[in-house]
Protein backbone atom coordinates (compact mmCIF):
# COMPACT_ATOMS: atom_id res chain seq x y z
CA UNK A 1 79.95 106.48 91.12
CA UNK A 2 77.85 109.92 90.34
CA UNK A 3 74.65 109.29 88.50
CA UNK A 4 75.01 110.37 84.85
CA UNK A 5 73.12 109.37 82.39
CA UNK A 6 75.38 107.31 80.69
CA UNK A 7 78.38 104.78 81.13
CA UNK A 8 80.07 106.86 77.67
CA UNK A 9 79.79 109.64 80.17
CA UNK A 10 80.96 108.12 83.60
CA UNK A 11 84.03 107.25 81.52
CA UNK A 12 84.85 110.18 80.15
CA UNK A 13 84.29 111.39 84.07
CA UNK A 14 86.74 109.58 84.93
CA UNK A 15 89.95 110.12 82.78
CA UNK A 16 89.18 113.06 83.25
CA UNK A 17 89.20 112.50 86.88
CA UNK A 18 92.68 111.15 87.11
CA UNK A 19 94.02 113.93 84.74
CA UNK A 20 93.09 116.61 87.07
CA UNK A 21 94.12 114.35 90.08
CA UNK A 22 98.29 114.05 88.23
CA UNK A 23 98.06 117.71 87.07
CA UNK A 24 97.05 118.77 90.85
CA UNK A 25 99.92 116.88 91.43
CA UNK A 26 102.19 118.07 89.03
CA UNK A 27 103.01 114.64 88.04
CA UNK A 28 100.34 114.63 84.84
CA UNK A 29 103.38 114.25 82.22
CA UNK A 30 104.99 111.53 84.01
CA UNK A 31 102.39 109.90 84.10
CA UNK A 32 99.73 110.44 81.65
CA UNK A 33 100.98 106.88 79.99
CA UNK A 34 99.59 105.10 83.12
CA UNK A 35 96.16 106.45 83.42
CA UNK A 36 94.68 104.05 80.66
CA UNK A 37 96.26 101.48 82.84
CA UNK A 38 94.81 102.30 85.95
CA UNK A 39 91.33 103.02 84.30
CA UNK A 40 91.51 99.56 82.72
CA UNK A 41 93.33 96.89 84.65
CA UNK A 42 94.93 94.23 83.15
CA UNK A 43 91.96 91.22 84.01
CA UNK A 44 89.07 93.49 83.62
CA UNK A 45 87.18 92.62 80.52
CA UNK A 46 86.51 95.62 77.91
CA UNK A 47 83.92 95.81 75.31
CA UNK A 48 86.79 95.70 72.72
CA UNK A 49 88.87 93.13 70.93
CA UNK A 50 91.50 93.55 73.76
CA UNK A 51 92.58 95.07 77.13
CA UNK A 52 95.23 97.23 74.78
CA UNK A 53 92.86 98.26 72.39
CA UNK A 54 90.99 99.84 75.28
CA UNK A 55 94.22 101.02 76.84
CA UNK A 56 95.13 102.83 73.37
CA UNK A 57 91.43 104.62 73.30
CA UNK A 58 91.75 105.70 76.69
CA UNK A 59 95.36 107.26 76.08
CA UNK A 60 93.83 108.99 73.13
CA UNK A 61 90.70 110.22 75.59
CA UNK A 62 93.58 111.16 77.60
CA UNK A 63 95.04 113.27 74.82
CA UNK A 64 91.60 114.97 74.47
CA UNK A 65 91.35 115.63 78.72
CA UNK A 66 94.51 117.54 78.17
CA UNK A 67 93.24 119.97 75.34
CA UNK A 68 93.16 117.76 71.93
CA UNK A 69 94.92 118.34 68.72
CA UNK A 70 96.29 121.84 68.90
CA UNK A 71 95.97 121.70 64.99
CA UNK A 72 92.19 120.99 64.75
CA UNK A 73 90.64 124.84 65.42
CA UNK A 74 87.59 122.78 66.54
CA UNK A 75 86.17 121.85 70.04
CA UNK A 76 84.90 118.72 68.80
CA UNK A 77 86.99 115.73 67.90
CA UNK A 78 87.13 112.15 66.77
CA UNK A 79 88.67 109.53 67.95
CA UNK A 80 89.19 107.39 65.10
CA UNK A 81 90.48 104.55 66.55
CA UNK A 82 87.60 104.22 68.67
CA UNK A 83 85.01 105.06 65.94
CA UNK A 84 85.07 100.83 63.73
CA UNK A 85 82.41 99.76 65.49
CA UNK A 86 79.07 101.17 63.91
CA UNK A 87 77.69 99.12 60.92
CA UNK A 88 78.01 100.93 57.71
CA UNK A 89 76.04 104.15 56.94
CA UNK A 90 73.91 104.61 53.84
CA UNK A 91 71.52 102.48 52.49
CA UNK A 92 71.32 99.02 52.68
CA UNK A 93 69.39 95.48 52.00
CA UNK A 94 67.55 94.18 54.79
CA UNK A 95 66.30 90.49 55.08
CA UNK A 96 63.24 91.66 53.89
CA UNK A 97 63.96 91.60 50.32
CA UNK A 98 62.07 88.73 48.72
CA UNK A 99 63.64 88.47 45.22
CA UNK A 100 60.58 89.66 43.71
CA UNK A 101 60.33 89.64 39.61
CA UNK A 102 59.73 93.56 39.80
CA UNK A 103 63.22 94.35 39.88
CA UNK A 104 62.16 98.21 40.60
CA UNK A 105 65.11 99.19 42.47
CA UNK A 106 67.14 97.74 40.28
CA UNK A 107 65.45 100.02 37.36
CA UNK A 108 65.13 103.20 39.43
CA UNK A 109 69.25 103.27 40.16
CA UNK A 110 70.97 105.64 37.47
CA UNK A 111 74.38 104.25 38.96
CA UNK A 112 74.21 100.68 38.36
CA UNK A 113 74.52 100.34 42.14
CA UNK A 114 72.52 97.34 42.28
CA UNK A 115 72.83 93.37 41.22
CA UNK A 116 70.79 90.20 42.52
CA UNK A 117 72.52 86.71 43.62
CA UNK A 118 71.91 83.56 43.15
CA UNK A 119 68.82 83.60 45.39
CA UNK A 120 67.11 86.79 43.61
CA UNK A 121 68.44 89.12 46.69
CA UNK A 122 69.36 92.39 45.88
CA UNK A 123 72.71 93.70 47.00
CA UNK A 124 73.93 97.31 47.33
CA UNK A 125 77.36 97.95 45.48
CA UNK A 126 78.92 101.03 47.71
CA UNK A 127 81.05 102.31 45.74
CA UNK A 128 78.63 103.00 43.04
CA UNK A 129 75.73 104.30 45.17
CA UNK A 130 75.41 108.39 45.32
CA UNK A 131 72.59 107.86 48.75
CA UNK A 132 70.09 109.39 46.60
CA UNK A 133 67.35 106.82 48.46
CA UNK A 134 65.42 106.28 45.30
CA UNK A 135 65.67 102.36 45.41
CA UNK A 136 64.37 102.33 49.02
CA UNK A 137 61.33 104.75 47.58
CA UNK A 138 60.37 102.34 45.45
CA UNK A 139 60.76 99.26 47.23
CA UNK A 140 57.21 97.40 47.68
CA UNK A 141 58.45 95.65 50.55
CA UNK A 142 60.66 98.88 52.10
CA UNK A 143 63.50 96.22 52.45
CA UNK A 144 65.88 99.13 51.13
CA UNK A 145 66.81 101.03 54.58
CA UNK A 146 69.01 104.30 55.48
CA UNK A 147 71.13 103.28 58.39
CA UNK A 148 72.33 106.49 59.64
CA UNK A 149 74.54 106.41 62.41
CA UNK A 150 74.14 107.89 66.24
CA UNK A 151 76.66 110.68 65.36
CA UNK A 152 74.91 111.81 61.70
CA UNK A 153 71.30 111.32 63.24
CA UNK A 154 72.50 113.95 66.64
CA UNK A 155 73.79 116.55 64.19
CA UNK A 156 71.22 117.99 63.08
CA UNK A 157 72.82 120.35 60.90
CA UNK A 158 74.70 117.50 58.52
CA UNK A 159 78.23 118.39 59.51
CA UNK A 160 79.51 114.56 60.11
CA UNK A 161 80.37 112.11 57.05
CA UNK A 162 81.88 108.57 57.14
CA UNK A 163 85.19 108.42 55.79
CA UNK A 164 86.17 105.26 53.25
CA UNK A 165 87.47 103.96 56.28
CA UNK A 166 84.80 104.05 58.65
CA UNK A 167 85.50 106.57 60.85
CA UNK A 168 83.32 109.85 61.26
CA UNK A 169 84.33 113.05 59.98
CA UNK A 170 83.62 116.59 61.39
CA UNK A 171 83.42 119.58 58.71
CA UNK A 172 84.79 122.12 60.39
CA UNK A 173 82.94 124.98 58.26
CA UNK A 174 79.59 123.27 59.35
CA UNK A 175 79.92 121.98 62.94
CA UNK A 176 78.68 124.62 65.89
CA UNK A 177 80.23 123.04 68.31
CA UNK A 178 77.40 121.96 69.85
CA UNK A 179 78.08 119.09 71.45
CA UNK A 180 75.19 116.72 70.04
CA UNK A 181 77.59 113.99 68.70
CA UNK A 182 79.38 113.64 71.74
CA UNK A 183 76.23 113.07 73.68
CA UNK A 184 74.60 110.71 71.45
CA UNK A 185 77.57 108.64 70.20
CA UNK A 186 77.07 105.46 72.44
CA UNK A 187 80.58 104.32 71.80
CA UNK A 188 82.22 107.76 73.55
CA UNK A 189 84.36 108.26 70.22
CA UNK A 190 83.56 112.04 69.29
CA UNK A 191 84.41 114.07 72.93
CA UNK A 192 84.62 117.97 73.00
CA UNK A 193 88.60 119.00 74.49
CA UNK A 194 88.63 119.90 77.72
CA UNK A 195 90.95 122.55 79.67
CA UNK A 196 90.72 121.38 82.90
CA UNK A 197 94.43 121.30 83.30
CA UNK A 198 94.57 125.22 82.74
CA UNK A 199 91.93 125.51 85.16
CA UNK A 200 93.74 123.73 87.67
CA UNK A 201 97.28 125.77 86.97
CA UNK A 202 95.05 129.07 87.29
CA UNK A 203 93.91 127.91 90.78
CA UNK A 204 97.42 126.83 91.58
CA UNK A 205 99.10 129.97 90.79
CA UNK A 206 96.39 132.13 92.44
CA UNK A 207 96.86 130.16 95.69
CA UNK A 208 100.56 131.58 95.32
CA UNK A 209 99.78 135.27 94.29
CA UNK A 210 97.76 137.13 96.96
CA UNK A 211 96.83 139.94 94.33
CA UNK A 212 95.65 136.93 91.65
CA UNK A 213 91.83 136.00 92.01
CA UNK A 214 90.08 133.09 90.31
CA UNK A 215 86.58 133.66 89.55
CA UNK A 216 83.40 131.06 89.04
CA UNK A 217 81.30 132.50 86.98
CA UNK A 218 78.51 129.57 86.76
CA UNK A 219 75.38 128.93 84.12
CA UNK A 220 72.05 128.80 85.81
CA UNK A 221 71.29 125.25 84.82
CA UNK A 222 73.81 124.07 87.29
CA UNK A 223 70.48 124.10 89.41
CA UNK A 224 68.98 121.04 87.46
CA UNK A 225 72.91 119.29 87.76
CA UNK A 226 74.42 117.29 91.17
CA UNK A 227 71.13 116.09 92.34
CA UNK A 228 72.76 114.20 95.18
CA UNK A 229 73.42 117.40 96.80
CA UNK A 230 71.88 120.88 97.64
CA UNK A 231 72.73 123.59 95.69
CA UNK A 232 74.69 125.78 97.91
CA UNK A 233 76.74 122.36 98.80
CA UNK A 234 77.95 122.79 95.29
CA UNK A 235 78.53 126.38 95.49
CA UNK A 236 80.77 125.50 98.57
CA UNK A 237 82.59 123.02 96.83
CA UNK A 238 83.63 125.29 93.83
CA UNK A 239 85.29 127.38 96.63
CA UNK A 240 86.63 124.95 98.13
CA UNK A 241 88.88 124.07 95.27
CA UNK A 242 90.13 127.53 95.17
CA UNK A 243 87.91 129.47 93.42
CA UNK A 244 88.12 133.19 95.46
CA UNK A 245 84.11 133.61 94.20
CA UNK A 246 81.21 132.30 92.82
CA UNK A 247 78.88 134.46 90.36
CA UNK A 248 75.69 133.58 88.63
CA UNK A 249 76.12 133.98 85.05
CA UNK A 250 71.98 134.52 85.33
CA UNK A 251 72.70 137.84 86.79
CA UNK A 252 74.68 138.83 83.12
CA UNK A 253 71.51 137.57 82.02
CA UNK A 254 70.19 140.26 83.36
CA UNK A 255 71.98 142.97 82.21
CA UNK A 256 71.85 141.29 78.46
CA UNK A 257 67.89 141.02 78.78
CA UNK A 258 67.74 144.85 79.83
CA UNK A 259 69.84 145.58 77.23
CA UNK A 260 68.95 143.55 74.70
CA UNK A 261 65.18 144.36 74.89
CA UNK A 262 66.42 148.43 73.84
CA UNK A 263 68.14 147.17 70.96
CA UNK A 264 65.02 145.43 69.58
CA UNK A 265 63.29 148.22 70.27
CA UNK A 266 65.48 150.21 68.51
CA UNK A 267 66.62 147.63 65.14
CA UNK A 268 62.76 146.27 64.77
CA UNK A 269 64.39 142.94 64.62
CA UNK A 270 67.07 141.12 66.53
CA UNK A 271 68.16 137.14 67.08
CA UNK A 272 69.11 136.12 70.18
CA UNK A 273 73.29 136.18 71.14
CA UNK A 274 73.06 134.32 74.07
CA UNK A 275 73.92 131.00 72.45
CA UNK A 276 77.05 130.33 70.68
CA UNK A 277 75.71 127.03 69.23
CA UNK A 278 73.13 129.34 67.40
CA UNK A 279 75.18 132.31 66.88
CA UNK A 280 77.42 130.18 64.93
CA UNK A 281 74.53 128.76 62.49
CA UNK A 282 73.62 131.83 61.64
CA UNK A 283 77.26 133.12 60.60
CA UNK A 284 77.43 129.44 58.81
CA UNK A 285 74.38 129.02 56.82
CA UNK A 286 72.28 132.30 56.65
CA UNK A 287 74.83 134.54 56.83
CA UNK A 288 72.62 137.45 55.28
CA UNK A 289 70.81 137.68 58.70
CA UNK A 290 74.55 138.68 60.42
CA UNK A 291 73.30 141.75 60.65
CA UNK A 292 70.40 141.01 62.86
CA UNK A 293 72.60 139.54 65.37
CA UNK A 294 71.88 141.21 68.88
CA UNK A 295 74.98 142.67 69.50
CA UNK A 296 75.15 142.09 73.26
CA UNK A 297 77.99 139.84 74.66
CA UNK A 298 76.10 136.50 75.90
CA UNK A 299 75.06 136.56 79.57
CA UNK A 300 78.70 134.17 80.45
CA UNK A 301 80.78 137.45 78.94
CA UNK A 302 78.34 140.38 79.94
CA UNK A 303 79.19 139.55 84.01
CA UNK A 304 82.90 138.74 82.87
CA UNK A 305 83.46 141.69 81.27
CA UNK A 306 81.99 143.46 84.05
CA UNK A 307 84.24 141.67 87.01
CA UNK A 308 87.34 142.62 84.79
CA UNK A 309 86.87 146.25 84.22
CA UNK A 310 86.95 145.98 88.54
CA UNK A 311 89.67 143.58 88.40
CA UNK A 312 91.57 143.82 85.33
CA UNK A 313 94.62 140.81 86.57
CA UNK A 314 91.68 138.25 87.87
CA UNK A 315 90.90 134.86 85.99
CA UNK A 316 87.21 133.90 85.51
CA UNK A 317 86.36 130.56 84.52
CA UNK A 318 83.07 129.72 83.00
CA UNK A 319 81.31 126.52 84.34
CA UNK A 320 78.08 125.05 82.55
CA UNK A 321 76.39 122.54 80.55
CA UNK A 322 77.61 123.75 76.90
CA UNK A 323 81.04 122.56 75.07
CA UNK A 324 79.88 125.54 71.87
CA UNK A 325 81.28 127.95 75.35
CA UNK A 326 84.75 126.47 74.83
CA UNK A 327 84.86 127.61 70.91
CA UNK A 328 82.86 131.18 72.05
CA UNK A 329 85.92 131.44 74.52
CA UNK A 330 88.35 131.50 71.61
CA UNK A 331 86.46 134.61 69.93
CA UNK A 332 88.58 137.71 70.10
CA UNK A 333 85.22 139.33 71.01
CA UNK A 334 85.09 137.51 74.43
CA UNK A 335 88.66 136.15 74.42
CA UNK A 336 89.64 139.32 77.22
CA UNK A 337 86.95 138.44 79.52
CA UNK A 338 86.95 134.96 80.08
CA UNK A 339 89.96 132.63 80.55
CA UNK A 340 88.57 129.22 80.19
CA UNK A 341 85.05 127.23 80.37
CA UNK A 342 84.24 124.00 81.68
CA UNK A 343 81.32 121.81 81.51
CA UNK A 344 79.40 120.01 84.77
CA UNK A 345 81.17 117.03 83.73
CA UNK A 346 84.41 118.67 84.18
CA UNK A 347 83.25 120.36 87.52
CA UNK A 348 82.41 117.04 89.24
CA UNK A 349 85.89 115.34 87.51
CA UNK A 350 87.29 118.52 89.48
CA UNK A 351 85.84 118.02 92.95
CA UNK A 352 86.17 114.31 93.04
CA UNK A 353 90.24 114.78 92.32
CA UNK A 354 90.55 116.66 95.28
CA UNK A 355 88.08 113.89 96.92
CA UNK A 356 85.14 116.96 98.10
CA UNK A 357 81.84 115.36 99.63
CA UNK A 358 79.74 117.89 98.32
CA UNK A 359 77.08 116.26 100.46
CA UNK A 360 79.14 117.18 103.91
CA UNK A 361 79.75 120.67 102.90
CA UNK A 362 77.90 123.91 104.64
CA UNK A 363 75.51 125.47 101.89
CA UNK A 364 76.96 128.50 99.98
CA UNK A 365 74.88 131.78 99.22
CA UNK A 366 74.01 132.54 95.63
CA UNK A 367 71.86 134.91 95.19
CA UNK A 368 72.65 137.60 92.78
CA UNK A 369 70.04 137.34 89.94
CA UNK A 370 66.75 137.77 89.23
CA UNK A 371 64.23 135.18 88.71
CA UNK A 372 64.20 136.58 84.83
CA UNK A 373 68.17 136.10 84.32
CA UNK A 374 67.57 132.28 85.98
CA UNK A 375 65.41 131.12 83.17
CA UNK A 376 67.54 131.92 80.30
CA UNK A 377 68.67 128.17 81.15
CA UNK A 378 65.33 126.85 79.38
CA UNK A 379 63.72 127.61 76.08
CA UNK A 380 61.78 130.45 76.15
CA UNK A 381 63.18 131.97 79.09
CA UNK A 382 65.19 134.51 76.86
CA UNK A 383 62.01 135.60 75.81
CA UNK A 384 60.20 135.94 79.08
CA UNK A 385 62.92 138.12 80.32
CA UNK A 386 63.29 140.38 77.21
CA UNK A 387 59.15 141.04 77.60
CA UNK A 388 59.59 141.55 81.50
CA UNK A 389 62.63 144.35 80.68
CA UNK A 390 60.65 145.89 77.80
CA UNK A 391 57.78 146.53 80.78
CA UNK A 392 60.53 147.43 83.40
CA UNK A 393 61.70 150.03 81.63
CA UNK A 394 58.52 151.31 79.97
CA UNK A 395 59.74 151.26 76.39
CA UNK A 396 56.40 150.71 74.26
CA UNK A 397 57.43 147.63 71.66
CA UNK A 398 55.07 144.97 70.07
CA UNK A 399 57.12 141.77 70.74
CA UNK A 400 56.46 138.87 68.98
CA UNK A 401 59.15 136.40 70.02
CA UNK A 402 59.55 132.79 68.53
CA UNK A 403 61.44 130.78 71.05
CA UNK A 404 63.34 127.35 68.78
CA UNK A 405 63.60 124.75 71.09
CA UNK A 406 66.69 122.99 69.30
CA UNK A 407 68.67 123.61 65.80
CA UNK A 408 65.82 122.09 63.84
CA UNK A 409 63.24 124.85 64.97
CA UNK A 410 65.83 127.02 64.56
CA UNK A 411 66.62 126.32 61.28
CA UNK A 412 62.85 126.75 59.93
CA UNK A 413 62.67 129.90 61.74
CA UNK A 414 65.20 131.28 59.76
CA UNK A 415 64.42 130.08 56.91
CA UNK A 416 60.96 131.65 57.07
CA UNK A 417 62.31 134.50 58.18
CA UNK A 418 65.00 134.76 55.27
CA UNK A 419 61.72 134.66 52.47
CA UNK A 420 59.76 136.67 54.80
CA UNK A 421 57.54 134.12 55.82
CA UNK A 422 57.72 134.38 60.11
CA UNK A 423 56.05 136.61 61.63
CA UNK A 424 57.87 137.66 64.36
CA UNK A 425 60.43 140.30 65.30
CA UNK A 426 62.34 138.42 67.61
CA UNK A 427 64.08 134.90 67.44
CA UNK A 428 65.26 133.27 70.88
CA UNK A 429 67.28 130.69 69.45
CA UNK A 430 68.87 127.43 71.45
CA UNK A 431 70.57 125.11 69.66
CA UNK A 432 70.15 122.40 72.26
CA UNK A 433 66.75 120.87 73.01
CA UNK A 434 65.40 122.59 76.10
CA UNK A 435 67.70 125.16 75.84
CA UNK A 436 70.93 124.61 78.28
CA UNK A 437 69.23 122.07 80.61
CA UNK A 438 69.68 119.58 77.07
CA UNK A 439 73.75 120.82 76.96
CA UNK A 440 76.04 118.17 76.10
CA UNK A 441 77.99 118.83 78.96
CA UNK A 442 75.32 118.35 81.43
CA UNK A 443 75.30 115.56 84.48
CA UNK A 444 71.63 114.44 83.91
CA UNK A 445 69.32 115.81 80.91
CA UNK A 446 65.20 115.40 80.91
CA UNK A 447 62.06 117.53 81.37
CA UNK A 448 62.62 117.25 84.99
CA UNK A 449 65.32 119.68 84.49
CA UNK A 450 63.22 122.82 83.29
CA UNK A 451 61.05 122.08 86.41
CA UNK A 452 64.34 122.45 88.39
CA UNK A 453 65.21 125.84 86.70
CA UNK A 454 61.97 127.42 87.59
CA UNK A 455 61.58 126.51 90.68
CA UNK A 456 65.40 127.75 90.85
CA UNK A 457 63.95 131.03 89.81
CA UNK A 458 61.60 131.44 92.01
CA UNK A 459 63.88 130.81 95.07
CA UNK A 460 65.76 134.73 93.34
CA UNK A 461 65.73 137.01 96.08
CA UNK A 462 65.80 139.99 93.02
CA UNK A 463 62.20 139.85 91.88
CA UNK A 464 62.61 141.93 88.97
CA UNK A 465 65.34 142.99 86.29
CA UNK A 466 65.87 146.42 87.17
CA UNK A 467 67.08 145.40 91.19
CA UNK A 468 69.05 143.14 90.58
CA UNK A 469 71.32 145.19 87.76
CA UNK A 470 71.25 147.49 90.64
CA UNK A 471 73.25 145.24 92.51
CA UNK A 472 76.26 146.19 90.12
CA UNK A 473 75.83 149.65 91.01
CA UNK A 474 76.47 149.19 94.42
């Protein structure tokens, strides 16, 4: 077993394990039926009711490994089958209640949504109550609660509901994709689709076609990810399941920081591209600040756009810690540069089907960024490299960047900046906490990861901006 930071997680590793294993194989139709099976024998006890209750959840996980409902536009899906075993949401009576002759919440409730037993306890009629909390407010004992569940309390943006019949339920028009529910949701039932299987039948066909390449192009917070072995181990191993080469997505950072920092200059004002998770809030709630939208590619489609107008008939497949990638893939914007994304989780499903020891491998080179490009994988980075390229190339602008650490920060920053309220002209915005290193699709997540990026960095044989664009030129 890997270490991830979750048993939701290691299971999800592993259908996803045997899926690529039967589609390497070319046996994944015939057999998709029996991977539930062989994930859950027959004797081993389950969490669930039953052995085939399991077995149905894991054929639906299944579904989900091999690229979800084709219907749902959305990267993000429920399993609703899977999703009956969180108490009720909303608010709710504790034990606490005494009975007391005050009756307050009783008064305060415009709905009728309350009553009292024989034993003076107040009860909670659901299908009166609007959630408008004001019983709980005025509760002298606060024995009126708000049970939120995992899913609602990781979005931060208020895009999940509870349907009547208890399962969660994504709005599409709010969701960024981000990946927070899938995380957080201890029972594994919200998982972002995965498209390993076209990965794999890229690589396949490549292996067949001496003219047909298959690029890595991979986020720099891979560095904090497969702790068990080195870094250019894992670089190896990428090639080693036919990839023809691996690029650092950091050096795109690059060329979006040096570019990025001359729009600003230019506009007065600019947000941040680089995430989609962000990008996508914007567009959704504050959609007057479109227009203030850097209009640089994100550092993943930058390099990819560059590899393709040298190759035009190669694949490149994005590998990193974010499932919003998989819905920025599907944007006619990038849709011609990249072919597919995958998470970390994916990656090490990948190189455990083919049965890789990463940790017996020779150690790969990779070292075509800058330490600037690197740290885009942490909060602030984007920021640190926009003021390095604004002194690189000598172009005399005030910055005043606000780095958001998460959707919530992001979310007051522009709001204060819609009223006029922020001072600053630049928002770095990262929709996950600790910018990539907190991903959904991430191994391991923790401070120690951002300590891993820098010193990642650091390790750049480019020391500045400018050289390592130069690299390109070459």
């Amino acid at each position: 077993m890997r270490v991830f930071d979750t048993k939701v997680q290691h299971l999800k590793y592993k259908v996803l394990r045997e899926v690529a294993r039967q589609a390497w194989a070319g046996t994944l139709l015939q057999n998709m039926l029996d991977i539930p099976k062989k994930i859950v024998p027959g004797r081993v006890p389950t969490m669930r009711c039953c052995v085939y209750k399991e077995r149905a959840i894991l054929a639906e996980r299944v579904k989900i490994a091999m690229g979800g409902d084709p219907e749902n536009p959305n990267i993000i899906e429920v399993i609703d089958i899977a999703c009956d075993e969180c108490p009720a949401a909303g608010y709710s009576v504790t034990d606490s209640c005494r009975g007391c002759l005050a009756h307050r919440c009783e008064d305060v409730c415009k709905r009728g949504a309350i009553s009292f037993d024989h034993n003076y306890v107040a009860h909670i009629d659901k299908t009166k109550c609007i959630e408008c909390g004001q019983c709980a407010k005025v509760c002298p004992y606060t024995a009126i609660v708000n049970r939120k569940r995992p899913c609602q309390n990781a979005c931060k943006i208020k895009a999940i509901a509870i349907r009547k019949d208890g399962a969660a339920d994504i709005d599409n028009s709010k969701c960024i994709a981000c990946g927070a529910c899938v995380y957080q949701c201890p029972f594994g039932a919200i998982m972002d689709k995965s498209f390993i299987i076209n990965v794999i039948d890229m690589i396949q066909k490549s292996q067949n076609n001496t003219k047909y390449k298959v690029y890595a192009v991979i986020a720099p917070s891979i560095s904090s990810q497969f702790t068990y072995a080195k870094l250019g181990q894992v670089v190896t191993g990428i090639k080693e399941l036919g990839f023809h080469t691996v690029v650092e997505a950091a050096l795109g950072a690059d060329m979006v920081a040096a570019a990025e920092s001359r729009e600003l200059a230019e506009k007065g004002f600019l947000t941040s591209s680089c995430c989609p998770g962000f990008v996508a809030y914007i567009k959704k709630t504050f959609p007057a600040l479109v227009p203030n939208i850097s209009h640089n590619l994100s550092p993943m489609a930058t390099i990819a756009k560059w590899i393709k107008s040298r190759e035009p008939d190669c694949k490149i497949i994005f590998i990193g810690p974010c499932t919003a990638k998989k819905a920025e893939v599907q944007l006619e914007s990038v849709k011609p540069y990249i072919d597919a994304a995958i998470t970390f989780e994916e990656l090490q499903a990948l190189i455990d089907s083919r049965d890789i020891d990463l940790t017996q491998l020779e150690e790969g080179v990779l070292d075509n960024a800058s330490y600037f490009g690197r740290i885009f994988a942490r909060s602030g980075g984007l920021s640190d490299a926009v003021a390095q390229a604004l002194k690189e190339q000598s172009i005399d602008f005030d910055l005043k960047a606000c780095a958001c650490d998460g959707i919530e920060e992001c979310r007051m920053a522009l709001l204060k900046k819609s009223k006029n309220l922020l001072d600053a002209n630049f928002i770095e915005g990262m929709a996950c906490v600790g910018g990539c290193i907190g991903g959904a699709g991430c191994l391991t997540h923790g401070e120690k990861n951002k300590t891993q990026v820098d010193k990642y960095g650091k390790e750049a044989m480019e020391k500045t901006i400018t050289s390592a664009i130069r690299i390109l030129e070459i």
